[in-house]
Each structure stands twice: as structure tokens, then as C-alpha cells.
Protein backbone atom coordinates (compact mmCIF):
# COMPACT_ATOMS: atom_id res chain seq x y z
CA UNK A 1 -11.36 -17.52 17.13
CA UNK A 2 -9.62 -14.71 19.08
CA UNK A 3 -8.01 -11.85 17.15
CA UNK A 4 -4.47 -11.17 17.70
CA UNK A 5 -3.70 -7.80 15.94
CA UNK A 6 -4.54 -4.63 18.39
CA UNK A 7 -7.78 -2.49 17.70
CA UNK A 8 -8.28 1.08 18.07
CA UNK A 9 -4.84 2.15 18.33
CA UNK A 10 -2.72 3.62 15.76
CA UNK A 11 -1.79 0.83 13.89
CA UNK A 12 -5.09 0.03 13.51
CA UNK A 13 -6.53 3.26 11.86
CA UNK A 14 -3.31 3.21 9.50
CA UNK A 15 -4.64 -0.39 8.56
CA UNK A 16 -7.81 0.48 7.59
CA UNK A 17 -6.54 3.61 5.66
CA UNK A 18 -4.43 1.47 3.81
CA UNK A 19 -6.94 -0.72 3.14
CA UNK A 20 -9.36 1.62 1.78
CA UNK A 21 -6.53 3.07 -0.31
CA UNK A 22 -5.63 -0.39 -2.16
CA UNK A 23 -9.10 -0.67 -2.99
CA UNK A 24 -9.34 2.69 -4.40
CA UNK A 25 -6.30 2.15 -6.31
CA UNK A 26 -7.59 -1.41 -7.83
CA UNK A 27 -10.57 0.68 -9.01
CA UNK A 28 -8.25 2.92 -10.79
CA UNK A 29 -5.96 -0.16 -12.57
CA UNK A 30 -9.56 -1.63 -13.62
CA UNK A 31 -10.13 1.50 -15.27
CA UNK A 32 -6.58 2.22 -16.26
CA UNK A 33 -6.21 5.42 -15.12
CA UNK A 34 -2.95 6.04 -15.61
CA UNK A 35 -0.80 7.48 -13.39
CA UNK A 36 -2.99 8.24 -10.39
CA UNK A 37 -3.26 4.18 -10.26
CA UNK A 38 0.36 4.13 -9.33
CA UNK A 39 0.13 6.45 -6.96
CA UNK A 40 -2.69 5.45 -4.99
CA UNK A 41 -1.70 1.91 -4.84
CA UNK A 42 1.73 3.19 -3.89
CA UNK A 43 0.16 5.44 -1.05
CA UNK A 44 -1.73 2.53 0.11
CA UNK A 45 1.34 -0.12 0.29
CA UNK A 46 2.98 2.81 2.37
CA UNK A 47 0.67 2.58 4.65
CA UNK A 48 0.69 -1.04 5.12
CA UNK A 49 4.47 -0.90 5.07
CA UNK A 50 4.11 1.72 7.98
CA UNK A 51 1.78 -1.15 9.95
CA UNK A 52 4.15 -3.84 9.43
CA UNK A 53 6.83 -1.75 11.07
CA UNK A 54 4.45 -0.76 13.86
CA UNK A 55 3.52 -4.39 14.74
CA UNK A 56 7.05 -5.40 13.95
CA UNK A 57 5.71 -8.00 11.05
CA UNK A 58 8.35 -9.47 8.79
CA UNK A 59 6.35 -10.62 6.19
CA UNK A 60 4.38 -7.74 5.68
CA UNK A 61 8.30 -5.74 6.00
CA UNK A 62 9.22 -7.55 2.94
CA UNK A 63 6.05 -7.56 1.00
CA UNK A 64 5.20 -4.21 1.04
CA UNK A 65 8.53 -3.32 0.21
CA UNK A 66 9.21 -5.14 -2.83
CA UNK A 67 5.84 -4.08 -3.73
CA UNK A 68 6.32 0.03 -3.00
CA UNK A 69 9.60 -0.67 -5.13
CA UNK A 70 7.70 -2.28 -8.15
CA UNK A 71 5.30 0.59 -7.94
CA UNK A 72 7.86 3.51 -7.82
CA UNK A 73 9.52 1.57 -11.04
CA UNK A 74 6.30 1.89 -12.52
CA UNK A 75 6.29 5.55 -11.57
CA UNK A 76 9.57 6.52 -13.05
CA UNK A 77 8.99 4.44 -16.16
CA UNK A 78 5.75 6.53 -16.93
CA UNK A 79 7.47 9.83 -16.71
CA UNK A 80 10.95 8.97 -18.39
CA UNK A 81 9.20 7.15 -21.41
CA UNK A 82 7.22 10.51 -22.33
């Protein structure tokens, strides 16, 4: 199989970044702590927004957008419900 996304370039450390970040901020949901989760996970979907845009990706456009959106609800309903 050949790989088709680029390596070593900027996309590709933002990727990994990402990457790294979501799997931070899955350790923090398992945990539930609440409301660095949110913000971690919302850092990380940035990120992969930001390579989607770089490599010009519709699907990962969309994705990671409806998904920084659900986060940043979950953001502002943990500080207005205080």
C-alpha cells in the first residue's frame, strides 16, 4: 500500500499533535475530569480541523467542525449552569 497524505511537512506535525491531544483528552473523559476534558478534546479537534483545511479534506472540514461546535456547547453549558 502506498501512503497518500504528505510526511514531514506541516500538516503532518499538526496531525500528530492533534492526535496526541485527542488521546489525552479521552484519558481525561474516562476519568471525568471536568472541564479540562472539554478543552483538550476541543484543542485537539482544532488541530485536526486546521489539517483538514491544510490538505483541503472535506470530510474531515465537516467533522471536525460539528465536533469543535458540540464541544464549545459543552463548554458554555458547564460555565452558565454554575
Amino acid at each position: 500500500m502506498k501512503k497518500k497524505t504528505p510526511t514531514h511537512d506541516l500538516s503532518w506535525y499538526i496531525k500528530w499533535l492533534a492526535t496526541f491531544t485527542i488521546i489525552v483528552g479521552a484519558v481525561f473523559n474516562s476519568f471525568e475530569i471536568v472541564p479540562y476534558n472539554l478543552f483538550i478534546m476541543a484543542s485537539g479537534v482544532l488541530l485536526w480541523l486546521l489539517v483538514g483545511l491544510l490538505w483541503f479534506d472535506r470530510a474531515l472540514i465537516v467533522l471536525n467542525t460539528a465536533i469543535l461546535v458540540i464541544y464549545f456547547s459543552g463548554i458554555i453549558m458547564h460555565f452558565s449552569y454554575r
